[in-house]
N, C-alpha and C. Protein backbone atom coordinates (compact mmCIF):
# COMPACT_ATOMS: atom_id res chain seq x y z
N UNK A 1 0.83 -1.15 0.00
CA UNK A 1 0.00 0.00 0.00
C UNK A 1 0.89 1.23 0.00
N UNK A 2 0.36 2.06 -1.10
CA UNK A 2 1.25 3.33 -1.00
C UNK A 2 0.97 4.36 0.01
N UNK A 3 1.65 4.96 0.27
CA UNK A 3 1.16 6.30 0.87
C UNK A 3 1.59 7.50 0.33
N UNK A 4 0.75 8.58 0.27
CA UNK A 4 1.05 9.56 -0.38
C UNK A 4 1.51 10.81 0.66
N UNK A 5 2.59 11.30 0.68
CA UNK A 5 3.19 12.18 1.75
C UNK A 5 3.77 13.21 1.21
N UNK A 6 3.15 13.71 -0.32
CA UNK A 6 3.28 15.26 -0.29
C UNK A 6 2.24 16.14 0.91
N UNK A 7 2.45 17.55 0.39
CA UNK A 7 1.44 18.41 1.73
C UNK A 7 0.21 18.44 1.25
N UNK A 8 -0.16 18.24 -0.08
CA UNK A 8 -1.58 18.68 -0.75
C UNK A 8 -1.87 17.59 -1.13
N UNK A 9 -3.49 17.30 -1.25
CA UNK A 9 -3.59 16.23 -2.03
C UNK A 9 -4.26 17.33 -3.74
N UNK A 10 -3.83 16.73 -4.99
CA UNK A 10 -4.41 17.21 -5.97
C UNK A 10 -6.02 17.24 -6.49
N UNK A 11 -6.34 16.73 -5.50
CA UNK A 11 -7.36 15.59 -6.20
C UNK A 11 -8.43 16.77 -5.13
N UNK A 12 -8.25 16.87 -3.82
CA UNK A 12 -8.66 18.16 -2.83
C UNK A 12 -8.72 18.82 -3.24
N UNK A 13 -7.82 19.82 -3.97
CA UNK A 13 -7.75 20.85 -4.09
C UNK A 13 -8.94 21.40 -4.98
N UNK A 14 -8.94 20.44 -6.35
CA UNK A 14 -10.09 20.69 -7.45
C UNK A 14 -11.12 20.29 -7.11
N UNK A 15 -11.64 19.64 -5.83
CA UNK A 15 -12.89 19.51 -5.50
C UNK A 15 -12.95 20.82 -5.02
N UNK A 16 -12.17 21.21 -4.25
CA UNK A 16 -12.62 22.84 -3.64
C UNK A 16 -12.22 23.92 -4.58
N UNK A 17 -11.76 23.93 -5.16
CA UNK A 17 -11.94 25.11 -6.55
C UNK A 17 -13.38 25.09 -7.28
N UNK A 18 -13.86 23.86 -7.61
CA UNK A 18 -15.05 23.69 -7.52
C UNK A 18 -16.17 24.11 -7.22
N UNK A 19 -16.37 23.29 -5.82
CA UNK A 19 -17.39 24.06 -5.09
C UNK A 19 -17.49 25.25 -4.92
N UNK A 20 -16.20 26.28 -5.03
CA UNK A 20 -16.19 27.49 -5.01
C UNK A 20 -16.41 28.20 -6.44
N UNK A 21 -16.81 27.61 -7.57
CA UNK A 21 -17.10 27.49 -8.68
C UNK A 21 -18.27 27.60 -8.85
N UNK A 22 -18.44 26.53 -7.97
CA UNK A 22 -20.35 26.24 -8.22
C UNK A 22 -20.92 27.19 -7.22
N UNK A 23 -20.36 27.87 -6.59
CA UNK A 23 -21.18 28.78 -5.67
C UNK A 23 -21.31 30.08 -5.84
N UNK A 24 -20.01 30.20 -6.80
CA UNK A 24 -19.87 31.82 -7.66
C UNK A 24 -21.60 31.60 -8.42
N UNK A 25 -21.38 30.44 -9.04
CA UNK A 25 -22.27 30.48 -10.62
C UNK A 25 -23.66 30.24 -9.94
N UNK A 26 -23.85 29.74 -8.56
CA UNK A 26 -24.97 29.80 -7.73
C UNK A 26 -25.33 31.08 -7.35
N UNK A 27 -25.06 32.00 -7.44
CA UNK A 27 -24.93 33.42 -6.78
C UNK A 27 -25.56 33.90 -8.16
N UNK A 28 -24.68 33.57 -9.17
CA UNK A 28 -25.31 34.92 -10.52
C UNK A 28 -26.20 34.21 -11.12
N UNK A 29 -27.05 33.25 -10.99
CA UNK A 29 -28.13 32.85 -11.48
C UNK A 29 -28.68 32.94 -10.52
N UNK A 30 -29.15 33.19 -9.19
CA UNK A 30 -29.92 33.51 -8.28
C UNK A 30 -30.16 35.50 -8.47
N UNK A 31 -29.07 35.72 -8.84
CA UNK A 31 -29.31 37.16 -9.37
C UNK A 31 -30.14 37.64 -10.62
N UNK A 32 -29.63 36.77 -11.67
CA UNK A 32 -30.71 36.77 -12.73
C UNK A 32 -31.52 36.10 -12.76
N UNK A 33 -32.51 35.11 -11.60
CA UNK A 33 -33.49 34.75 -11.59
C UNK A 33 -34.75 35.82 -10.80
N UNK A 34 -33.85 36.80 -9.58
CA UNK A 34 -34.68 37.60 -9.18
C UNK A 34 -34.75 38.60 -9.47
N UNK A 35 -33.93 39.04 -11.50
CA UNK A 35 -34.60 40.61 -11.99
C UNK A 35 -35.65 39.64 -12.24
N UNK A 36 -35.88 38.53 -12.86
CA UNK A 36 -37.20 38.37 -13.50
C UNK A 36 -38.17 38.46 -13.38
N UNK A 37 -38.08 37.91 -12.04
CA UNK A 37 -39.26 37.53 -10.67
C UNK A 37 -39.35 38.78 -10.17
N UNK A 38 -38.95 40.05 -10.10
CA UNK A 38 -38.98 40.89 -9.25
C UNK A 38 -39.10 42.17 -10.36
N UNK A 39 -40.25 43.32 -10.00
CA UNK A 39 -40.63 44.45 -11.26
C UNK A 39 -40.43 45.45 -9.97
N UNK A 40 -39.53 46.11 -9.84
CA UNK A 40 -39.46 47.17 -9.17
C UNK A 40 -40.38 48.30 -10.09
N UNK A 41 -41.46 49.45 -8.99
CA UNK A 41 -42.12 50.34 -9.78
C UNK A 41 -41.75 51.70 -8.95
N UNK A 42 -40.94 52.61 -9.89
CA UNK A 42 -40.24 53.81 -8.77
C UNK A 42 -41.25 55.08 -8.39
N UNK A 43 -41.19 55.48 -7.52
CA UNK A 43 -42.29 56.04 -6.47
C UNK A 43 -42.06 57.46 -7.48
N UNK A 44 -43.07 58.04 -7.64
CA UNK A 44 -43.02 59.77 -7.64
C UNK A 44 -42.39 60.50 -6.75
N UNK A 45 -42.25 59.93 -5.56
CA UNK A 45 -42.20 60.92 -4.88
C UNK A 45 -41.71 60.07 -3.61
N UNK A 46 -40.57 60.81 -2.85
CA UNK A 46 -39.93 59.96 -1.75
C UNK A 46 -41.13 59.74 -0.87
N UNK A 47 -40.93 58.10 0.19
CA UNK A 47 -41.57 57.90 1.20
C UNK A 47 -41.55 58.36 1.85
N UNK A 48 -39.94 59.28 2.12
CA UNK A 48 -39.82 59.76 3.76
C UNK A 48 -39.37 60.98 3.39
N UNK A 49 -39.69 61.95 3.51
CA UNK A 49 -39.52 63.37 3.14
C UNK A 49 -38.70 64.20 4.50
N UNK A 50 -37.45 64.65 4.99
CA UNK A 50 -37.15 64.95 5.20
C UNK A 50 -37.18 66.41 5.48
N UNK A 51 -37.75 67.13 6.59
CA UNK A 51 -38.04 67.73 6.99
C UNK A 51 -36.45 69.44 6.95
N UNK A 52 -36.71 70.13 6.09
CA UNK A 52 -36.16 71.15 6.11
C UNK A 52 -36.19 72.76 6.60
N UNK A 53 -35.38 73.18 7.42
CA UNK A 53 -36.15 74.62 8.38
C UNK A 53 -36.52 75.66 6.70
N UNK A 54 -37.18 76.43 6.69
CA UNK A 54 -37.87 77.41 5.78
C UNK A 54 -36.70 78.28 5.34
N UNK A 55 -36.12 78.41 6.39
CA UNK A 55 -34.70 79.59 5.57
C UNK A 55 -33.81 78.76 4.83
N UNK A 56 -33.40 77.55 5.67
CA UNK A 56 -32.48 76.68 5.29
C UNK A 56 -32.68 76.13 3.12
N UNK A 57 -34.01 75.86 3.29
CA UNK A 57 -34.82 75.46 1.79
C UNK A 57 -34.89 76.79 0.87
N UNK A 58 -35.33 78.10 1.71
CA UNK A 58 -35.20 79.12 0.75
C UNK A 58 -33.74 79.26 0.36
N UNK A 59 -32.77 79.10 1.12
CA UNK A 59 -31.61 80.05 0.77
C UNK A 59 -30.84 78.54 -0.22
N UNK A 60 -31.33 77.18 -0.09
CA UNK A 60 -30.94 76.21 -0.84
C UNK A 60 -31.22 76.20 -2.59
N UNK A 61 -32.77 76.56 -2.49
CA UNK A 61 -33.77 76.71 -3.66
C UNK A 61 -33.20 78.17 -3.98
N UNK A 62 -32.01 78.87 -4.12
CA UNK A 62 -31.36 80.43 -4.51
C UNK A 62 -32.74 81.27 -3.89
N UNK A 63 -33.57 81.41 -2.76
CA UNK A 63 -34.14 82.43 -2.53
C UNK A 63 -33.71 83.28 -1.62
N UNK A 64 -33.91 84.43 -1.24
CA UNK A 64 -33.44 85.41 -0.13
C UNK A 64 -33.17 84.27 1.35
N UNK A 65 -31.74 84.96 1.68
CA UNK A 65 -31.78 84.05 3.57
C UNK A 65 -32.12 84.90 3.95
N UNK A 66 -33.19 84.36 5.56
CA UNK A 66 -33.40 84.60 6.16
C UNK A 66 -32.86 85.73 6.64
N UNK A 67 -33.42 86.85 7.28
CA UNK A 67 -33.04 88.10 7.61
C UNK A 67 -32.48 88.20 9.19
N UNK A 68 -31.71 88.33 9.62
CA UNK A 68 -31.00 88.56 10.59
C UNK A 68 -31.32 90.05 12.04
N UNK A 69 -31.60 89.13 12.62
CA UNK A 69 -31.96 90.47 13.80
C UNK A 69 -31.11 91.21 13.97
N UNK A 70 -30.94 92.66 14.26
CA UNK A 70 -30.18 93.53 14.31
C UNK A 70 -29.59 93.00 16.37
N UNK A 71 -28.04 92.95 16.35
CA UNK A 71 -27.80 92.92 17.60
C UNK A 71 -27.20 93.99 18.33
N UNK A 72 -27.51 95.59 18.05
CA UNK A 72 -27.30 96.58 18.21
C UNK A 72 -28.24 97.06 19.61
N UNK A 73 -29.69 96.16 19.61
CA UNK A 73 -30.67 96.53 20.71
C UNK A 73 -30.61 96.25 21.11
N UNK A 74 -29.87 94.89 21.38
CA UNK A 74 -29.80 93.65 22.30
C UNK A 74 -28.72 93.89 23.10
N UNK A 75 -27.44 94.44 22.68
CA UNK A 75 -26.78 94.82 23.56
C UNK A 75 -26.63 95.44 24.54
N UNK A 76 -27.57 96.25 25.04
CA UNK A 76 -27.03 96.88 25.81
C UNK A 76 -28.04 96.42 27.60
N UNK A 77 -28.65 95.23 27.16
CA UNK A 77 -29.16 94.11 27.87
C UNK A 77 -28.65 92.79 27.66
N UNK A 78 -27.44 92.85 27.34
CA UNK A 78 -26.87 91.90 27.36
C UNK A 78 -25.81 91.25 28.24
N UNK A 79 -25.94 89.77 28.52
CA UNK A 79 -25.58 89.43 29.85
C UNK A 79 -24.09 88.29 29.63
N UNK A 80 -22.84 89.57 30.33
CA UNK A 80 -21.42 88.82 29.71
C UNK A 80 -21.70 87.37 30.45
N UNK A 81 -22.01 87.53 31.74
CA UNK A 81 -21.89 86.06 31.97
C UNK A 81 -22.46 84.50 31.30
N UNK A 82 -23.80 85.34 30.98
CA UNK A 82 -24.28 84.33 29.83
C UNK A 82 -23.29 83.65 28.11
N UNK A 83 -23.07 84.91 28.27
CA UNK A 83 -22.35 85.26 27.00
C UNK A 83 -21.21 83.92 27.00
N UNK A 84 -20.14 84.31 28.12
CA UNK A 84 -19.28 83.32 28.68
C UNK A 84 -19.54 81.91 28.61
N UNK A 85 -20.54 81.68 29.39
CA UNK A 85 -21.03 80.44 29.45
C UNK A 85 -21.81 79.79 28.03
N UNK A 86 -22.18 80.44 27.26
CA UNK A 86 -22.38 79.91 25.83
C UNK A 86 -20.96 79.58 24.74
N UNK A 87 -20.02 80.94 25.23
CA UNK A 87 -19.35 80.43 24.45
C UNK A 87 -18.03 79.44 24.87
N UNK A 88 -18.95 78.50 25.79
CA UNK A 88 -17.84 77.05 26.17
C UNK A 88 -17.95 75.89 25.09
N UNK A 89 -18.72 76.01 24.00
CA UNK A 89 -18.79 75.48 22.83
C UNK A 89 -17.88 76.12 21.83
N UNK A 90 -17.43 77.18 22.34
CA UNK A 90 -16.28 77.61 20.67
C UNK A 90 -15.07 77.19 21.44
N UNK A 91 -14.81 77.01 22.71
CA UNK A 91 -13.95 76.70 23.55
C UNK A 91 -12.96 75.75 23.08
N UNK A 92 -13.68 74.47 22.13
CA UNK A 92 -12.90 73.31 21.71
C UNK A 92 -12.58 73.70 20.86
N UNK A 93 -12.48 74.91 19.57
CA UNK A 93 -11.81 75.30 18.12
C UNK A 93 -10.70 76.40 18.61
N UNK A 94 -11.56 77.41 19.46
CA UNK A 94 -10.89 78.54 20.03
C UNK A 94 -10.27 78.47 21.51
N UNK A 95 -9.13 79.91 21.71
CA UNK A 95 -8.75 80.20 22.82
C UNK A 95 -9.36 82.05 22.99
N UNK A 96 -9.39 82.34 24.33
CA UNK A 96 -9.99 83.24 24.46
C UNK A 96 -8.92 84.26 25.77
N UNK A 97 -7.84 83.96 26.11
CA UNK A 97 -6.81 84.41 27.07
C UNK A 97 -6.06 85.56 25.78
N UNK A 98 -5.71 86.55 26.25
CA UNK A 98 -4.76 87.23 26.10
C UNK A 98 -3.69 87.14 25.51
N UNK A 99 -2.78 86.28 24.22
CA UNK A 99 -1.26 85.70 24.02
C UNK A 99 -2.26 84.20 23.36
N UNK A 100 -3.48 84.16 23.90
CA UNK A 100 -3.14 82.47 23.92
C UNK A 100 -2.91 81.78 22.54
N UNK A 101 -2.40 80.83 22.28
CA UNK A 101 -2.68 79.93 21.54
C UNK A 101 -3.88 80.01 20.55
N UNK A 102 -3.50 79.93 19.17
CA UNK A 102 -4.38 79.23 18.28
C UNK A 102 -4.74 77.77 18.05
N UNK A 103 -6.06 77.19 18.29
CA UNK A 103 -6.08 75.85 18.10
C UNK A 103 -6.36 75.42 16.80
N UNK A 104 -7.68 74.71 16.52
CA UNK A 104 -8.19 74.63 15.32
C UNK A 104 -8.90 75.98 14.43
N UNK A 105 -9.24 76.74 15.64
CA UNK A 105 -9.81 78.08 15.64
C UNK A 105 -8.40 79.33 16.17
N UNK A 106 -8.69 80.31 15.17
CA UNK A 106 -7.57 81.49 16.32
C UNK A 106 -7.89 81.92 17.38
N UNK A 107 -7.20 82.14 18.16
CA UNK A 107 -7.90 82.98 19.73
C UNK A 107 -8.76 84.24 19.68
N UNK A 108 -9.25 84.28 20.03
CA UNK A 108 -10.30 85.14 19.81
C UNK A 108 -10.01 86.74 20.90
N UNK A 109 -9.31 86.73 21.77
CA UNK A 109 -9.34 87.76 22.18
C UNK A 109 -8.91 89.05 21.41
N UNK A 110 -9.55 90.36 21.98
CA UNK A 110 -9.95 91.70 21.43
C UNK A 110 -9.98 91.25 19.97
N UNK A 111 -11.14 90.60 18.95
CA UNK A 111 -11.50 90.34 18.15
C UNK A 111 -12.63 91.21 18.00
N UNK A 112 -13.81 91.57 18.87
CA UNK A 112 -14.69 92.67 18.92
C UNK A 112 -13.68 94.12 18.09
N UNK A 113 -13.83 94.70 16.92
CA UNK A 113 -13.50 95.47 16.31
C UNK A 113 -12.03 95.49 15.62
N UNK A 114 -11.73 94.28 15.77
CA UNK A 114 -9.94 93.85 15.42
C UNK A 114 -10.18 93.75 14.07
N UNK A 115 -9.27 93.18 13.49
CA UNK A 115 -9.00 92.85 11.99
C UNK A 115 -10.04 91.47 11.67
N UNK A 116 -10.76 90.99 10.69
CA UNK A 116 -11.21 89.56 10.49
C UNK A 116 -10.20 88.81 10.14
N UNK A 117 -9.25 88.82 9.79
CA UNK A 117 -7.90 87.80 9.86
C UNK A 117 -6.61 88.26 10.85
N UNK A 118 -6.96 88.67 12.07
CA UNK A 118 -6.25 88.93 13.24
C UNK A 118 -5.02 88.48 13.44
N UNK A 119 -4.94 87.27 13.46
CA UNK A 119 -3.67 86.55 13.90
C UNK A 119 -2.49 85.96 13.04
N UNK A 120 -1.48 86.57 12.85
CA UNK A 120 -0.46 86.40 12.00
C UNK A 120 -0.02 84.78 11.87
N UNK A 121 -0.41 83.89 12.87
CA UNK A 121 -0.15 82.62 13.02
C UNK A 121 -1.20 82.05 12.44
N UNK A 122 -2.30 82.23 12.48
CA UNK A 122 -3.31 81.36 11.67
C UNK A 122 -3.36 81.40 10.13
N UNK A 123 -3.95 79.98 9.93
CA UNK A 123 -3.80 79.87 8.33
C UNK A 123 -5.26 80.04 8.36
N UNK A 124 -5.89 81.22 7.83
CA UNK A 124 -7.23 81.44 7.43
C UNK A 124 -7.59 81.16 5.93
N UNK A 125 -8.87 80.59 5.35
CA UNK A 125 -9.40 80.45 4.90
C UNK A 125 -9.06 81.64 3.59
N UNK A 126 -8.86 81.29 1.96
CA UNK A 126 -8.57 82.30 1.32
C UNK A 126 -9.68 83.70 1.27
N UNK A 127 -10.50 82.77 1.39
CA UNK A 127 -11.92 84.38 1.36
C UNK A 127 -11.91 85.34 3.01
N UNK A 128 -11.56 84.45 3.68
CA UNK A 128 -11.43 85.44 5.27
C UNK A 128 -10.07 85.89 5.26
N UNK A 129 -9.17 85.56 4.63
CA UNK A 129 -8.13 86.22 4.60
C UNK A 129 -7.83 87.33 3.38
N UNK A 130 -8.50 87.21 2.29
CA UNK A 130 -8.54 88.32 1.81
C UNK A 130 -9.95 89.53 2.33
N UNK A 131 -10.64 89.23 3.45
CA UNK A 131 -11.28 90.30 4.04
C UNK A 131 -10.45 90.89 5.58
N UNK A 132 -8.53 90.83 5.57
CA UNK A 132 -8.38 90.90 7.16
C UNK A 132 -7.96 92.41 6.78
N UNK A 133 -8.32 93.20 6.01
CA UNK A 133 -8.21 94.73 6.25
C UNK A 133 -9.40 95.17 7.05
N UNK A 134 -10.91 94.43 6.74
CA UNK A 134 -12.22 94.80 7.19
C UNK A 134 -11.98 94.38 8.80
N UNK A 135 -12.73 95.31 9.82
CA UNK A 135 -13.08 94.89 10.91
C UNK A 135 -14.42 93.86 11.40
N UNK A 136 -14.09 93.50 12.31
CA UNK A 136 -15.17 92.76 12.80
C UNK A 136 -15.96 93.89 13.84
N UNK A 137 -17.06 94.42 13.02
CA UNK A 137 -17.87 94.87 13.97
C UNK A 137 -18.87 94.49 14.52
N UNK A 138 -19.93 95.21 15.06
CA UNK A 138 -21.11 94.22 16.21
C UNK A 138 -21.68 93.60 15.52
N UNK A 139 -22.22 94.29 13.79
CA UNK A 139 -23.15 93.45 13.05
C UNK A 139 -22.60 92.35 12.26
N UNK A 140 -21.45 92.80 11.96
CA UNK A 140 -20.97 91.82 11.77
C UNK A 140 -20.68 90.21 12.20
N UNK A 141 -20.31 90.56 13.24
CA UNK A 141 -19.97 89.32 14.32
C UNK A 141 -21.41 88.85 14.54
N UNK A 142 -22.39 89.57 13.97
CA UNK A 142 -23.70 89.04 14.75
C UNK A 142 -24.10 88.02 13.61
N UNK A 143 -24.27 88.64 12.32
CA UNK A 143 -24.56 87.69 11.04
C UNK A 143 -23.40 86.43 10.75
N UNK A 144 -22.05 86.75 11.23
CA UNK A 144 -21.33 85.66 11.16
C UNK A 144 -21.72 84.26 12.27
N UNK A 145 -22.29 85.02 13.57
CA UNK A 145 -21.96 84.15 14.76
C UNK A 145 -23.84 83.31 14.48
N UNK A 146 -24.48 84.11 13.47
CA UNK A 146 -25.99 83.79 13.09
C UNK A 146 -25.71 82.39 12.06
N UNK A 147 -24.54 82.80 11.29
CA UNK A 147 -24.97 81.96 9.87
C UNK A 147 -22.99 81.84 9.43
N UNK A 148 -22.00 81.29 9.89
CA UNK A 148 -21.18 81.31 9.18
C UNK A 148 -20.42 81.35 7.96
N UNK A 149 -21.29 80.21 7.60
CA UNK A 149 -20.64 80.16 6.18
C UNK A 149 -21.95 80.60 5.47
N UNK A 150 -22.72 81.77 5.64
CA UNK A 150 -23.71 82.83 4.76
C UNK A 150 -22.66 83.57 4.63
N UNK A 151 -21.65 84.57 5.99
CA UNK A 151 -21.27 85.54 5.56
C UNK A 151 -19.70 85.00 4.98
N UNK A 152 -19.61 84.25 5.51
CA UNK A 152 -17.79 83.83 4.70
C UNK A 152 -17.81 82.39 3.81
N UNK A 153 -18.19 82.32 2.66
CA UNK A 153 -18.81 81.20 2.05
C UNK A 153 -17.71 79.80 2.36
N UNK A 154 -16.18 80.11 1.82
CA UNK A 154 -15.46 79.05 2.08
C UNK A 154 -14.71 79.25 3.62
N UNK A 155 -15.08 79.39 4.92
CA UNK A 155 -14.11 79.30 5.97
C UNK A 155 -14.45 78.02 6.21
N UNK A 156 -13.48 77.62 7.14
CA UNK A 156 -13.03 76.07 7.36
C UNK A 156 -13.70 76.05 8.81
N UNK A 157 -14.41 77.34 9.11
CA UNK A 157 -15.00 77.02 10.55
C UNK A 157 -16.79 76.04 10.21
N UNK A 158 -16.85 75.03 10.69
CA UNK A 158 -17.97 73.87 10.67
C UNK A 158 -19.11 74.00 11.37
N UNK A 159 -18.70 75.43 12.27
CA UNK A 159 -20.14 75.30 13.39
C UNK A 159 -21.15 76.08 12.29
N UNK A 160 -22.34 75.43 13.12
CA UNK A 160 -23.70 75.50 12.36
C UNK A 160 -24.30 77.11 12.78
N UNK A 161 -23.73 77.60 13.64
CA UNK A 161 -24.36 79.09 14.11
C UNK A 161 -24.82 78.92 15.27
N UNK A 162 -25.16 80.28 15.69
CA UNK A 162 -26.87 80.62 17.10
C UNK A 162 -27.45 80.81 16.43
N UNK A 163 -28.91 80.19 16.52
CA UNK A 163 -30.12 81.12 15.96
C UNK A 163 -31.05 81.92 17.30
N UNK A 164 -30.12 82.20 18.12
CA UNK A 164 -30.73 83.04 19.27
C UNK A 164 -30.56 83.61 19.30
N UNK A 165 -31.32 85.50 18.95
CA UNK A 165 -30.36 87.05 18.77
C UNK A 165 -29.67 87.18 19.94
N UNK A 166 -30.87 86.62 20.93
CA UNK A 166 -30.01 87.21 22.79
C UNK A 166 -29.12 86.38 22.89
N UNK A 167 -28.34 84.85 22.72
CA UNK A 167 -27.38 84.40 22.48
C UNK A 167 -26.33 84.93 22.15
N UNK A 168 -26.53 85.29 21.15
CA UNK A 168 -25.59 86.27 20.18
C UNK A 168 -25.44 87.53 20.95
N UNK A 169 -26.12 88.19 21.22
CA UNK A 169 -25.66 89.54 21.91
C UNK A 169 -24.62 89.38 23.64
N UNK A 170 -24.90 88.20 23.92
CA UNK A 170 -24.53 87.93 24.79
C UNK A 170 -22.73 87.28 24.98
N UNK A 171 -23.04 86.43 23.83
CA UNK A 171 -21.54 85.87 22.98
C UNK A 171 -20.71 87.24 22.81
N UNK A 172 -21.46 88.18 21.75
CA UNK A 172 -20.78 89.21 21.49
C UNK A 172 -20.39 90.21 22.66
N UNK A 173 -21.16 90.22 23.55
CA UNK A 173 -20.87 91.44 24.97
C UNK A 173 -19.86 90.58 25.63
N UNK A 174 -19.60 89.42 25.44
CA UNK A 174 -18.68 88.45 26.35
C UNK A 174 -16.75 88.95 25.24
N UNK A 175 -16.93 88.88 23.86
CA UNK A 175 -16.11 88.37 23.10
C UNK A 175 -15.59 90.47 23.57
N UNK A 176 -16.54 90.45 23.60
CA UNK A 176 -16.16 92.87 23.72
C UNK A 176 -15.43 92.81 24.84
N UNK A 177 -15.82 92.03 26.19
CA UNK A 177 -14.82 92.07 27.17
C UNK A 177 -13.51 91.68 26.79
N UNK A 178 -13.16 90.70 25.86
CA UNK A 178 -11.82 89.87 25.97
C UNK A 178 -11.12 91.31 25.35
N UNK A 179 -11.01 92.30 26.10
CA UNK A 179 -9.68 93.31 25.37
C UNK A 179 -8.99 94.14 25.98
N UNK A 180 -8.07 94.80 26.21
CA UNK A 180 -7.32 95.55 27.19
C UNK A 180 -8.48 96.89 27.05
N UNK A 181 -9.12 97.59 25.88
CA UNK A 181 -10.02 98.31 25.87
C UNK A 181 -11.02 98.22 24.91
N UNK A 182 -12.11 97.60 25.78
CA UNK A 182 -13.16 97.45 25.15
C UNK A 182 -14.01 98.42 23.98
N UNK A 183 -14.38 98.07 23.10
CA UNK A 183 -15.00 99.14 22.12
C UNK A 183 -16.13 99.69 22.39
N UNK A 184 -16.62 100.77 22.54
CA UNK A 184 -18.02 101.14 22.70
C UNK A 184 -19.09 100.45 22.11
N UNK A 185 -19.87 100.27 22.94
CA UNK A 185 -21.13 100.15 22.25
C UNK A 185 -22.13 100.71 21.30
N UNK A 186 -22.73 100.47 20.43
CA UNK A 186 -23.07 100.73 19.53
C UNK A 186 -24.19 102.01 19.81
């Protein structure tokens, strides 16, 4: 009796090339058996309609955005501490100390009436950096901090906005403190 004491047997191998043969060719005739069997009929109109805010759809569909509250009235009822405490969400892009550090965001201090491309260390965005002669004033900061990328189409900043004017006036009376001298109010 012989024995066979290579590592493979030949005879194995093409049974399992095989079956893996017959299971490919099991697969694409199960595919072309269920266009036949199966008449897909495409809907007019989606099942699940996705719900869009009214400014968001106008200003998508090219119509007027949404109009922006003036934060000129709001200020001067506006509450820094609030202000502060809202803006612990820009906290993770930005720094807000005196010297500090730029993170993903530039530091933001005395930014209330500064340059819009302030910081010689940050790599800003080509459209915010060709606006760093313009200042950031109250209305400004208010329509930016409303709608970002409305007023600066390509910046690399991702947040979605406030849509709260008193938010905003509050952010902004907070961001007016960060300066050796604060700018008047409007």
């Amino acid at each position: 009796m012989a024995t066979h004491t290579s590592g493979s047997d030949p005879l194995l191998m093409n049974k399992i090339a095989g079956a893996v043969l017959f299971a490919g060719l099991i697969a694409m005739a199960s595919g072309f058996v269920a266009e036949l069997l199966v008449h897909p009929k495409m809907l007019k109109e989606n099942v699940y309609v996705v719900a869009v805010p009214e400014a968001a759809g106008a200003a998508a569909a090219g119509g007027a955005p949404k109009e922006i509250e003036p934060v000129a009235p709001l200020l001067a009822s506006a509450d820094v501490a609030k202000g502060e405490a809202a803006a612990k969400k820009c906290a993770a892009c930005h720094s807000f100390d005196k010297g500090g550090a730029n993170k993903v965001g530039p530091n933001l201090f005395n930014v209330v009436g500064g340059h819009r491309a302030h910081s010689a260390t940050f790599s800003y965005s080509n459209t915010l950096a060709a606006m760093k002669d313009q200042n950031w004033d109250y209305e400004d900061l208010n329509k930016f901090l409303a709608n970002p990328k409305a007023v600066v189409p390509a910046t690399k900043m991702a947040f979605a906005g406030i849509s709260s004017a008193k938010e905003r006036a509050d952010v902004i009376a907070y961001l007016r403190s960060l300066s050796d001298s604060p700018k008047p109010l409007p």
